[in-house]
C-alpha atoms as a PDB file:
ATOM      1  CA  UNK A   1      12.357   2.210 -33.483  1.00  0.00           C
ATOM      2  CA  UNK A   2      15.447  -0.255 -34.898  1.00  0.00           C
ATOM      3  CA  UNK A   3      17.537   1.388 -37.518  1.00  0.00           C
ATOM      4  CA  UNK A   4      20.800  -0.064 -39.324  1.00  0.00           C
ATOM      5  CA  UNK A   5      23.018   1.159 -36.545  1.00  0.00           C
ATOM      6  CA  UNK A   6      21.239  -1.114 -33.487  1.00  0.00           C
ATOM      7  CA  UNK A   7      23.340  -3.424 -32.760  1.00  0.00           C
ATOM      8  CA  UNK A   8      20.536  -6.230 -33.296  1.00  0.00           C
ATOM      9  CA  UNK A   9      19.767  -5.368 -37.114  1.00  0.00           C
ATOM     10  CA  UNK A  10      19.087  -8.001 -38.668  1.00  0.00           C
ATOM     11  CA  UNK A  11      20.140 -10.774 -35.829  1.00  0.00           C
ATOM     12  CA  UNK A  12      17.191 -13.056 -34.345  1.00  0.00           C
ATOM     13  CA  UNK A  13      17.146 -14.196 -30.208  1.00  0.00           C
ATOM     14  CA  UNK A  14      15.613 -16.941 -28.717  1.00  0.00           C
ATOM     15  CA  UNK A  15      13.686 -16.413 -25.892  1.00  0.00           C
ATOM     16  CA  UNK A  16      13.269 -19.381 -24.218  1.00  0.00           C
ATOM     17  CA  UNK A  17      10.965 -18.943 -21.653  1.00  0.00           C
ATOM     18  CA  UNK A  18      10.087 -15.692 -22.175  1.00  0.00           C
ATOM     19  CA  UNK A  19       6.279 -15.418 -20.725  1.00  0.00           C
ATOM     20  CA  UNK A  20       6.987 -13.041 -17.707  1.00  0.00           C
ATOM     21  CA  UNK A  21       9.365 -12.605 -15.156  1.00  0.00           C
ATOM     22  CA  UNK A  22      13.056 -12.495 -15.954  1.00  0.00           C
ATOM     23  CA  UNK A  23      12.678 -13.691 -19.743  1.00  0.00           C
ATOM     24  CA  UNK A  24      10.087 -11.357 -20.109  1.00  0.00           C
ATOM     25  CA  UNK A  25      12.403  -8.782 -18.881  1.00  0.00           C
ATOM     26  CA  UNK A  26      15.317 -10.195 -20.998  1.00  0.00           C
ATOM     27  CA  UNK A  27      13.128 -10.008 -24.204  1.00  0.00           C
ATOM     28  CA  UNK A  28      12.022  -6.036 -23.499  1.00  0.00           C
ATOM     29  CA  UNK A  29      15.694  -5.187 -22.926  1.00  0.00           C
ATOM     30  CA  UNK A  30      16.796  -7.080 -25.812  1.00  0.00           C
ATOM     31  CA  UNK A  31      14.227  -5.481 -28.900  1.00  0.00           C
ATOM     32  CA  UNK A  32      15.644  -1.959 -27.466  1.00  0.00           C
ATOM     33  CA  UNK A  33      18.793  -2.970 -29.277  1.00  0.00           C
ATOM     34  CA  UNK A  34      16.711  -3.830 -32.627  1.00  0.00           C
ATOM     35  CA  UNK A  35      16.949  -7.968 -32.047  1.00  0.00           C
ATOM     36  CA  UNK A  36      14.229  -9.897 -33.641  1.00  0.00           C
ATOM     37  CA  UNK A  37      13.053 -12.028 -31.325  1.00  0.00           C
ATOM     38  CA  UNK A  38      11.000 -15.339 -30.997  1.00  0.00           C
ATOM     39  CA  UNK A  39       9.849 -16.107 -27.334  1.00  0.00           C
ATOM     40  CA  UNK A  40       8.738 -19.258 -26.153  1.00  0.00           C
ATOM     41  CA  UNK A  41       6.393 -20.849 -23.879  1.00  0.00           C
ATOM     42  CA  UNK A  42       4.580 -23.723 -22.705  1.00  0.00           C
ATOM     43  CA  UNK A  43       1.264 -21.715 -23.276  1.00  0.00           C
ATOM     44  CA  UNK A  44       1.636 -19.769 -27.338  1.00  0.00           C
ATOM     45  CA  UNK A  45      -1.952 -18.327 -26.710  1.00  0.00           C
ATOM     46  CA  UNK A  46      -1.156 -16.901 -22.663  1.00  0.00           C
ATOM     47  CA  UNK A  47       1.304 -14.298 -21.416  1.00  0.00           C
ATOM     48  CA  UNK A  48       4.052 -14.479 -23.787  1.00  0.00           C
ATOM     49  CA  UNK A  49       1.146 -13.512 -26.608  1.00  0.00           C
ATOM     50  CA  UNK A  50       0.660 -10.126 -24.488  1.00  0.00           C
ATOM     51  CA  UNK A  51       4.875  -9.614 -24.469  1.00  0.00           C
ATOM     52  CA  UNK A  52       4.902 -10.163 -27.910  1.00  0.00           C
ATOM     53  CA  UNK A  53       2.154  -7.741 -28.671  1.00  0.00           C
ATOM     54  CA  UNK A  54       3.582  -5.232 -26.498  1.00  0.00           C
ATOM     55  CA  UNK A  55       7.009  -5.353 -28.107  1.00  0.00           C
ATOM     56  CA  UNK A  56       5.611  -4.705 -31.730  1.00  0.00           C
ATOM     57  CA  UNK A  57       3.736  -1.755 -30.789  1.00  0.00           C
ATOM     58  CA  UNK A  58       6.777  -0.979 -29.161  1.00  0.00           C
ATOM     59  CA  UNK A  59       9.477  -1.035 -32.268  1.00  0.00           C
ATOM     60  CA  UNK A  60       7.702  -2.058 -35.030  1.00  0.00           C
ATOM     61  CA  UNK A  61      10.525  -1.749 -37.045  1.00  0.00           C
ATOM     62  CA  UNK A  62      11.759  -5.538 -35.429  1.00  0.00           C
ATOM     63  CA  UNK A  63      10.526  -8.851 -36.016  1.00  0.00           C
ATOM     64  CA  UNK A  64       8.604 -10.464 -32.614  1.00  0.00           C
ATOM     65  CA  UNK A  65       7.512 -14.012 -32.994  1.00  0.00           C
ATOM     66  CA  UNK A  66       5.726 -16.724 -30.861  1.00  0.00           C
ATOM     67  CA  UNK A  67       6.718 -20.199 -30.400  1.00  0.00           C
ATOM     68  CA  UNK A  68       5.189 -23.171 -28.573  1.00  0.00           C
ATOM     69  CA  UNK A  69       8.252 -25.326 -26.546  1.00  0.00           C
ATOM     70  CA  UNK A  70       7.784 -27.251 -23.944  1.00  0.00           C
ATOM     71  CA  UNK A  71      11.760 -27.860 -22.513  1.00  0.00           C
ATOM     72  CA  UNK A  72      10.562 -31.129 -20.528  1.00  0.00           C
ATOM     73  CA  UNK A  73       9.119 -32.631 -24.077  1.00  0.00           C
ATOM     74  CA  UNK A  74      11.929 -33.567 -26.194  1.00  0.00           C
ATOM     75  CA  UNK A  75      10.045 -33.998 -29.281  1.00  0.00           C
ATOM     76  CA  UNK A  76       8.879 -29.859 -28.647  1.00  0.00           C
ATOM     77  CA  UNK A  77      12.453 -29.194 -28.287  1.00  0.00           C
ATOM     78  CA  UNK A  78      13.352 -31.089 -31.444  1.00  0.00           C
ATOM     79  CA  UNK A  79      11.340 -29.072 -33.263  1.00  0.00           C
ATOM     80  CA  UNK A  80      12.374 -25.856 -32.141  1.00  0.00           C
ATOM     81  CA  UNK A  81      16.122 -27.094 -32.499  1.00  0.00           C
ATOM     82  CA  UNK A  82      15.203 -27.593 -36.520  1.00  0.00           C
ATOM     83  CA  UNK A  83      14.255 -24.158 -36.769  1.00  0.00           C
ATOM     84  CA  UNK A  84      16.545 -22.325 -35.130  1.00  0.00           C
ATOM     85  CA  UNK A  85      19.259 -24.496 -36.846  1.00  0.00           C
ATOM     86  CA  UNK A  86      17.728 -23.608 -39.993  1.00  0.00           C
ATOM     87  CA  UNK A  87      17.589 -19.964 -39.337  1.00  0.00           C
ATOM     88  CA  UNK A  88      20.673 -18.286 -40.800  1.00  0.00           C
ATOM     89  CA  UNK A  89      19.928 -15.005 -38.919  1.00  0.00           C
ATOM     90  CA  UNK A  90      20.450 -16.656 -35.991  1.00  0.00           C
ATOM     91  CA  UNK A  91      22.467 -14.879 -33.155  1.00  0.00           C
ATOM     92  CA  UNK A  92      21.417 -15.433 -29.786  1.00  0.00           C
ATOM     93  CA  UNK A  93      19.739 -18.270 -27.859  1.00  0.00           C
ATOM     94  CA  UNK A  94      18.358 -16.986 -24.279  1.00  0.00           C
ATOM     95  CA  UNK A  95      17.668 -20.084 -22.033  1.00  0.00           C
ATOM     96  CA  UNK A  96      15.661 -18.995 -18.974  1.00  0.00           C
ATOM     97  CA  UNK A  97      13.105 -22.172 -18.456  1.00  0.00           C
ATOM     98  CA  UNK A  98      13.567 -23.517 -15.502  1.00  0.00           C
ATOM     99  CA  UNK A  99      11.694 -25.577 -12.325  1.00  0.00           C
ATOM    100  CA  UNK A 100      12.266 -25.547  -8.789  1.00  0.00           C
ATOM    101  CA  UNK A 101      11.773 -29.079  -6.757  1.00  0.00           C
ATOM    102  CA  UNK A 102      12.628 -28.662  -2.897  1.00  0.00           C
ATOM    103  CA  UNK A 103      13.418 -31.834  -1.607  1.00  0.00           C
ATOM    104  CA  UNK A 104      15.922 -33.177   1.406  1.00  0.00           C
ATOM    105  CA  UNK A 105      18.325 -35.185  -0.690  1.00  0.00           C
ATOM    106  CA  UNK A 106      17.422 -38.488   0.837  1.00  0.00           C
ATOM    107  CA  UNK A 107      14.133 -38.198  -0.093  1.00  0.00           C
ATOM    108  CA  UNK A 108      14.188 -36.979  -4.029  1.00  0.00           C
ATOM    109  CA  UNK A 109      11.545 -38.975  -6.427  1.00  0.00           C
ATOM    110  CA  UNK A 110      14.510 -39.861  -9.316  1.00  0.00           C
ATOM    111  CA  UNK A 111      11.945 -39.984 -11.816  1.00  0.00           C
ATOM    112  CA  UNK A 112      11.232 -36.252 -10.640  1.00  0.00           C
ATOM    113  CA  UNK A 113      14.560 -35.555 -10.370  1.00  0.00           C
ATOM    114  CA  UNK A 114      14.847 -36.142 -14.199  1.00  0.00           C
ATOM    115  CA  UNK A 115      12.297 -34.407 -14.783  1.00  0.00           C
ATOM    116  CA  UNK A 116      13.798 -31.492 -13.792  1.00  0.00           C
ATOM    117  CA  UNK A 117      17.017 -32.182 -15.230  1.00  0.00           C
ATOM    118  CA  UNK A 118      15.428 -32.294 -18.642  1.00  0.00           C
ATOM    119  CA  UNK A 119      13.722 -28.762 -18.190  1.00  0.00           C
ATOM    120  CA  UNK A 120      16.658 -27.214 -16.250  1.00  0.00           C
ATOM    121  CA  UNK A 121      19.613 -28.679 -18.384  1.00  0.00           C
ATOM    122  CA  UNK A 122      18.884 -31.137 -21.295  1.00  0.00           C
ATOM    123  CA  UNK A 123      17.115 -28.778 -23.294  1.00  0.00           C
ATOM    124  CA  UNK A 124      19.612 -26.481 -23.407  1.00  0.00           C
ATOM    125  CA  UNK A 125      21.846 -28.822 -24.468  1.00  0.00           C
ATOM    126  CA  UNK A 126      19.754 -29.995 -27.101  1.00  0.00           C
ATOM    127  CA  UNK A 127      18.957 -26.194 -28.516  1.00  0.00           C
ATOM    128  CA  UNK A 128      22.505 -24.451 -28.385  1.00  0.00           C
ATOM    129  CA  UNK A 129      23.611 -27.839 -30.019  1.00  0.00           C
ATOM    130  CA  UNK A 130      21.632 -26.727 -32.946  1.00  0.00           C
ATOM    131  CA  UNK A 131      21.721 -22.789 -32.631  1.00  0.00           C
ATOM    132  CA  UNK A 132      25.821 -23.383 -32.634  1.00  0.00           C
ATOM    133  CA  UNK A 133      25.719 -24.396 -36.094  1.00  0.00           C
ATOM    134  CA  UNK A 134      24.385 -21.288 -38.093  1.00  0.00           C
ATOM    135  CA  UNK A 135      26.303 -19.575 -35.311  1.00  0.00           C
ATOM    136  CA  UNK A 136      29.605 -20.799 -36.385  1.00  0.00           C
ATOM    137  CA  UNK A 137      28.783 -20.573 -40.212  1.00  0.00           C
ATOM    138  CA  UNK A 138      28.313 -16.465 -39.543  1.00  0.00           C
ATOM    139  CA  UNK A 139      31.251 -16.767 -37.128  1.00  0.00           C
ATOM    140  CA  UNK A 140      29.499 -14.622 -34.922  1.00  0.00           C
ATOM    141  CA  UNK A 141      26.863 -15.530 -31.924  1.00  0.00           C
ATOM    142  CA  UNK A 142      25.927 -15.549 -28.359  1.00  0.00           C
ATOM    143  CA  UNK A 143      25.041 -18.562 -26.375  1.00  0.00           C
ATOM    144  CA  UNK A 144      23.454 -17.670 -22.623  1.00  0.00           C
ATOM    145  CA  UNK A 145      22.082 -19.553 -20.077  1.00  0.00           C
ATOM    146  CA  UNK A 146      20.256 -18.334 -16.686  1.00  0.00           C
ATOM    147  CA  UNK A 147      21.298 -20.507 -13.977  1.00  0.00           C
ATOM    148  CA  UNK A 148      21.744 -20.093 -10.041  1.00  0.00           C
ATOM    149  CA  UNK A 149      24.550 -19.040  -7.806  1.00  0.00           C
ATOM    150  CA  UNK A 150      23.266 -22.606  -6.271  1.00  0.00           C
ATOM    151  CA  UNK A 151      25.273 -24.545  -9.076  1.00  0.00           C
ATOM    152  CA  UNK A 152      28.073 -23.837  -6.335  1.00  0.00           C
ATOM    153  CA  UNK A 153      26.574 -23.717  -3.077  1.00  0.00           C
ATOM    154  CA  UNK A 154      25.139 -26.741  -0.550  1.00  0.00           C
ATOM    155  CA  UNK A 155      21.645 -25.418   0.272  1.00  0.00           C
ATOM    156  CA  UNK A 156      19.190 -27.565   2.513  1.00  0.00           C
ATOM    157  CA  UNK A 157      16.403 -28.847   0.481  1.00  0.00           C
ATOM    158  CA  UNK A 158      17.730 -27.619  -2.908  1.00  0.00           C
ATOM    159  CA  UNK A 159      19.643 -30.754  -4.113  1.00  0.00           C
ATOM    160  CA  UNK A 160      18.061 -31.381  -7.381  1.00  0.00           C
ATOM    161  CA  UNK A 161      17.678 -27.891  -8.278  1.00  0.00           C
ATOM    162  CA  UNK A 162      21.357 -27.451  -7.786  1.00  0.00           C
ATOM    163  CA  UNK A 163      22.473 -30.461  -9.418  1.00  0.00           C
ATOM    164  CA  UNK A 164      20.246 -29.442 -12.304  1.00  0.00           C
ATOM    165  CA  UNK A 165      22.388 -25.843 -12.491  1.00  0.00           C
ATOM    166  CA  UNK A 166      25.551 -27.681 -11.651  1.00  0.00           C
ATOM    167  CA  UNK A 167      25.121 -30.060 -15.053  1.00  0.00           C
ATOM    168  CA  UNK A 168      24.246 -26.403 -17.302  1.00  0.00           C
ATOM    169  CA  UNK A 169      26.955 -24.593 -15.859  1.00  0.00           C
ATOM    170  CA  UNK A 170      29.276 -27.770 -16.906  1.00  0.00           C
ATOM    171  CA  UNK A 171      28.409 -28.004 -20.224  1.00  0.00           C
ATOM    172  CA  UNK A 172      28.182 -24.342 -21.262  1.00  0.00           C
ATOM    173  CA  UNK A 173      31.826 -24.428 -19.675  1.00  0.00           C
ATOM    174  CA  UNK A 174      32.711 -26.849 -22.139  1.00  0.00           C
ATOM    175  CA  UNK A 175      30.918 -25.794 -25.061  1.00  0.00           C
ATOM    176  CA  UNK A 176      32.730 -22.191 -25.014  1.00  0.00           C
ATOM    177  CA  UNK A 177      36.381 -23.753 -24.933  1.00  0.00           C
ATOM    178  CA  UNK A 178      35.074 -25.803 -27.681  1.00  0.00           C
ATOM    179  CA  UNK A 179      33.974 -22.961 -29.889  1.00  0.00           C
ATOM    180  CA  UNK A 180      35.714 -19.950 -28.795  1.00  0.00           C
ATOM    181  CA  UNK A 181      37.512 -19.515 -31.799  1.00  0.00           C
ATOM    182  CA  UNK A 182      34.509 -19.482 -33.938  1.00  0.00           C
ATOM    183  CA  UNK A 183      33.390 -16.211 -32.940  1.00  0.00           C
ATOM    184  CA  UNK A 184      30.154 -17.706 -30.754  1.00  0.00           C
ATOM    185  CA  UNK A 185      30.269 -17.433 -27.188  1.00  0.00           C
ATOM    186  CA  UNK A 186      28.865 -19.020 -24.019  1.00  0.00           C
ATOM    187  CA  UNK A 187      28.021 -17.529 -20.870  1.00  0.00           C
ATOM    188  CA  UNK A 188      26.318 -18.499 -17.749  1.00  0.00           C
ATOM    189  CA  UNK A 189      24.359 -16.232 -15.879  1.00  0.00           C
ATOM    190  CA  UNK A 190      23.853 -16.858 -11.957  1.00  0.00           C
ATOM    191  CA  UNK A 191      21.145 -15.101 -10.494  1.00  0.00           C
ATOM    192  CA  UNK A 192      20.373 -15.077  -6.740  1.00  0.00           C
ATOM    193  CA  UNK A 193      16.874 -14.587  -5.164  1.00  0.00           C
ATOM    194  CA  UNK A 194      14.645 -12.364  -7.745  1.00  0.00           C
ATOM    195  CA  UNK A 195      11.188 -10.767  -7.385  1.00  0.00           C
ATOM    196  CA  UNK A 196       9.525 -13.551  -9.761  1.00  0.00           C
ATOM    197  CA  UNK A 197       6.759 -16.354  -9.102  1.00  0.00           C
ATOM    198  CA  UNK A 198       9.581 -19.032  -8.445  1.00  0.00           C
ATOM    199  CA  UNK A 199      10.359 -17.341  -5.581  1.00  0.00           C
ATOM    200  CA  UNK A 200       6.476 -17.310  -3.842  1.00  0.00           C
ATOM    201  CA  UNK A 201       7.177 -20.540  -2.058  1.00  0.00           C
ATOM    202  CA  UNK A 202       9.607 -18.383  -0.075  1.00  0.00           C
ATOM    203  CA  UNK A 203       8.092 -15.485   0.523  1.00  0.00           C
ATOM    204  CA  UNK A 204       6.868 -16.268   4.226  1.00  0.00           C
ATOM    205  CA  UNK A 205      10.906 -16.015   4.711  1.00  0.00           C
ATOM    206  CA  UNK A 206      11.368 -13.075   2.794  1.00  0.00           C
ATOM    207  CA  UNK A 207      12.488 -11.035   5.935  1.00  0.00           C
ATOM    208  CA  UNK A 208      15.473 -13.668   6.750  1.00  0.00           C
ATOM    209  CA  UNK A 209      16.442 -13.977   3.126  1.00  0.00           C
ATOM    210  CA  UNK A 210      16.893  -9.936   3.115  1.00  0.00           C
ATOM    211  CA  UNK A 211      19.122 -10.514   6.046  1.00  0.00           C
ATOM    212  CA  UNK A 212      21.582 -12.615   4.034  1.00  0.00           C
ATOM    213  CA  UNK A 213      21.977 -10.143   1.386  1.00  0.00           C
ATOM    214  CA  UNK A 214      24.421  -7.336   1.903  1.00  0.00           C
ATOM    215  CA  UNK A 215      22.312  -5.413  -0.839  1.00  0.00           C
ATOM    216  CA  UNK A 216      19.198  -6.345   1.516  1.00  0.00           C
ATOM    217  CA  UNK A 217      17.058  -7.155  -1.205  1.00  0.00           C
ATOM    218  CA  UNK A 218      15.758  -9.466  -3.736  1.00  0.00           C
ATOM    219  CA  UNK A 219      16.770  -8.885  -7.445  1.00  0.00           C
ATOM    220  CA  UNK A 220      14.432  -7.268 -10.217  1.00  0.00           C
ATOM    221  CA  UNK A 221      14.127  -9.409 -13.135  1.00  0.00           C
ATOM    222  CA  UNK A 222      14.850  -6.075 -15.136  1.00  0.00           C
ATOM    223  CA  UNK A 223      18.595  -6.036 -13.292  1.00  0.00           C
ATOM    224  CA  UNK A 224      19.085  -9.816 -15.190  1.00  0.00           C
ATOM    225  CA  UNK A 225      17.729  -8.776 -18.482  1.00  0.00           C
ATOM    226  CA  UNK A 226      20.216  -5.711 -18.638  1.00  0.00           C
ATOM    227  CA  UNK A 227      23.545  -8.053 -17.813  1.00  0.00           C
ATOM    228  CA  UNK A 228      22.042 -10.420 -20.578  1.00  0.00           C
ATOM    229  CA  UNK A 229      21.600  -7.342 -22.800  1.00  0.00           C
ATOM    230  CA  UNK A 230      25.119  -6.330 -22.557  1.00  0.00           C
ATOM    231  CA  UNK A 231      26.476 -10.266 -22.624  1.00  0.00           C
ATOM    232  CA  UNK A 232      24.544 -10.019 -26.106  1.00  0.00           C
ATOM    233  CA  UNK A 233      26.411  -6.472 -26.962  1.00  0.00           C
ATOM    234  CA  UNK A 234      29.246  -6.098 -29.193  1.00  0.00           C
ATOM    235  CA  UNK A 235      30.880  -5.008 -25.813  1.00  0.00           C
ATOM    236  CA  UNK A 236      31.229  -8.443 -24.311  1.00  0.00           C
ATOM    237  CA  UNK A 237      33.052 -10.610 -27.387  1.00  0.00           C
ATOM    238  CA  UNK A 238      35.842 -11.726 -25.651  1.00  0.00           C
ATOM    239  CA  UNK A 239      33.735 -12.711 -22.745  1.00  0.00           C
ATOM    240  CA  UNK A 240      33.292 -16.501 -22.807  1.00  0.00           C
ATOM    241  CA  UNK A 241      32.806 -19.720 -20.565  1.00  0.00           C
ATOM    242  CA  UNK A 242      32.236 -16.788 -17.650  1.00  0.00           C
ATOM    243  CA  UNK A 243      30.081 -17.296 -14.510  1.00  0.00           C
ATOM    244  CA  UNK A 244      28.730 -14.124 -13.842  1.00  0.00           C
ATOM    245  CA  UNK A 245      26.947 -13.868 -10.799  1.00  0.00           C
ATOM    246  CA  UNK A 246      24.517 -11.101  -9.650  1.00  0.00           C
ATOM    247  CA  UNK A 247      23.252 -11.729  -6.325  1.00  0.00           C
ATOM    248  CA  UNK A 248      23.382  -8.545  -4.180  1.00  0.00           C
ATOM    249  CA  UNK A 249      26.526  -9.861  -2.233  1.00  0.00           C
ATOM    250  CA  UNK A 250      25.152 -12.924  -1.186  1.00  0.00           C
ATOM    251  CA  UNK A 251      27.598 -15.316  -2.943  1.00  0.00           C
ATOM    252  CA  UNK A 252      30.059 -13.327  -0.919  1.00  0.00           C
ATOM    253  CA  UNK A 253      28.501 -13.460   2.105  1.00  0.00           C
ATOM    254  CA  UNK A 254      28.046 -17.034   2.134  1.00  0.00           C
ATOM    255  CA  UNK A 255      31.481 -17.142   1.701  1.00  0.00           C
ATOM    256  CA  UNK A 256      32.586 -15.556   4.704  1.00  0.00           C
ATOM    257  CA  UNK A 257      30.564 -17.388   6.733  1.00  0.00           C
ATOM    258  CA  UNK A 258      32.052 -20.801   6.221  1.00  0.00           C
ATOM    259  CA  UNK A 259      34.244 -22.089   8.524  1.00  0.00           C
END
């Protein structure tokens, strides 16, 4: 149940990508602190449908819509952008879409390659460009996107991906020095290998990747959703323009083993 008291009364999030995995995660963790919430997908009608549903009968005291968004179509984003803009409730934009594209660097398709960059990076842009603005009016809002902790790492195969995460973690950077002082701020979260379906083409290594991880094994999307619940919290306000990595170690690891 939501009451006055939760801390998401009367405050709407934006899912984005929120049909399973970690934005489904992020969106169950989110409505138990009263948010309404609108989660998006590529596919309205398909999983997200059975979050949504789950989360009214759930706390039917909150607000759970559905939106169509396609992050690679920029006309899709535009029209999400108009309504979240328009929204004066809204508090918190979520961006989890992503794509994976394992490639040696040499031999990237560029036309791929932006692609990616528009799922991955440009459609963030584009949708905390508008959810800023009824942000700063209530001088109060949260800005969050889901990267990688391979925004700072060389990985074999992984240049696009990474360059992709490199270009979000710039800009959200530079959009919380911006608008710190407005009471809105902008975070960056950097996950490391999580139990979700982009990380199936990797499975057959799953044993090696355990190996590299001091924790010894993968994330649960759950473990995301809960450091996004608290970036969203009352609790984190003077948190801004922070990379906050949760990787079991591995960040650190990697670190140790340079030369």
């Amino acid at each position: 149940m939501t009451d006055a008291a939760s801390p998401g009364a009367g405050k709407r999030v934006y899912v984005i990508g929120a049909s399973r995995g970690i934005g489904a995660a992020i969106a169950r963790a989110l409505a138990a602190d009263g948010f309404d919430i609108t989660l998006t997908s590529r596919t309205p009608d398909g999983e997200v449908a059975d979050v949504a549903a789950e989360l009214r009968a759930a706390h039917p005291s909150a607000d759970f819509a559905v939106h169509e968004v396609d992050t690679g179509d920029r006309a899709s984003v535009a029209a999400l952008a108009a309504v979240i803009e328009e929204n004066e409730a809204t508090y918190g934009l979520v961006y989890n879409a992503g794509q994976s594209y394992d490639r040696l660097a040499a031999s990237i398709d560029p036309d791929r390659a932006a692609e990616l960059m528009e799922i991955n990076a440009l459609g963030f842009m584009r949708l905390a460009a508008a959810a800023m603005r009824p942000m700063v009016r209530a001088k109060q809002g949260r800005i969050v996107a889901t990267g990688s902790i391979t925004a700072n790492y060389g990985v074999s195969g992984n240049a696009t991906y990474a360059a992709t995460k490199g270009a979000l973690l710039g800009y959200v950077r530079t959009l919380a020095v911006e608008i710190a002082r407005k009471g809105v701020t902008v975070n960056y979260i950097a996950p490391g290998f999580v139990e979700t379906r982009l990380i199936e083409p990797y499975l057959p290594y799953r044993e090696k990747m355990e190996r590299q991880i001091p924790a010894g094994r993968l994330a649960q999307p759950e473990e995301i959703a809960h450091l996004v619940r608290f970036v969203l919290s009352p609790l984190a306000g003077y948190m801004t323009g922070s990379v906050l990595t949760i990787d079991g170690g591995l960040s650190a690891n990697l670190i140790n083993r340079r030369p």
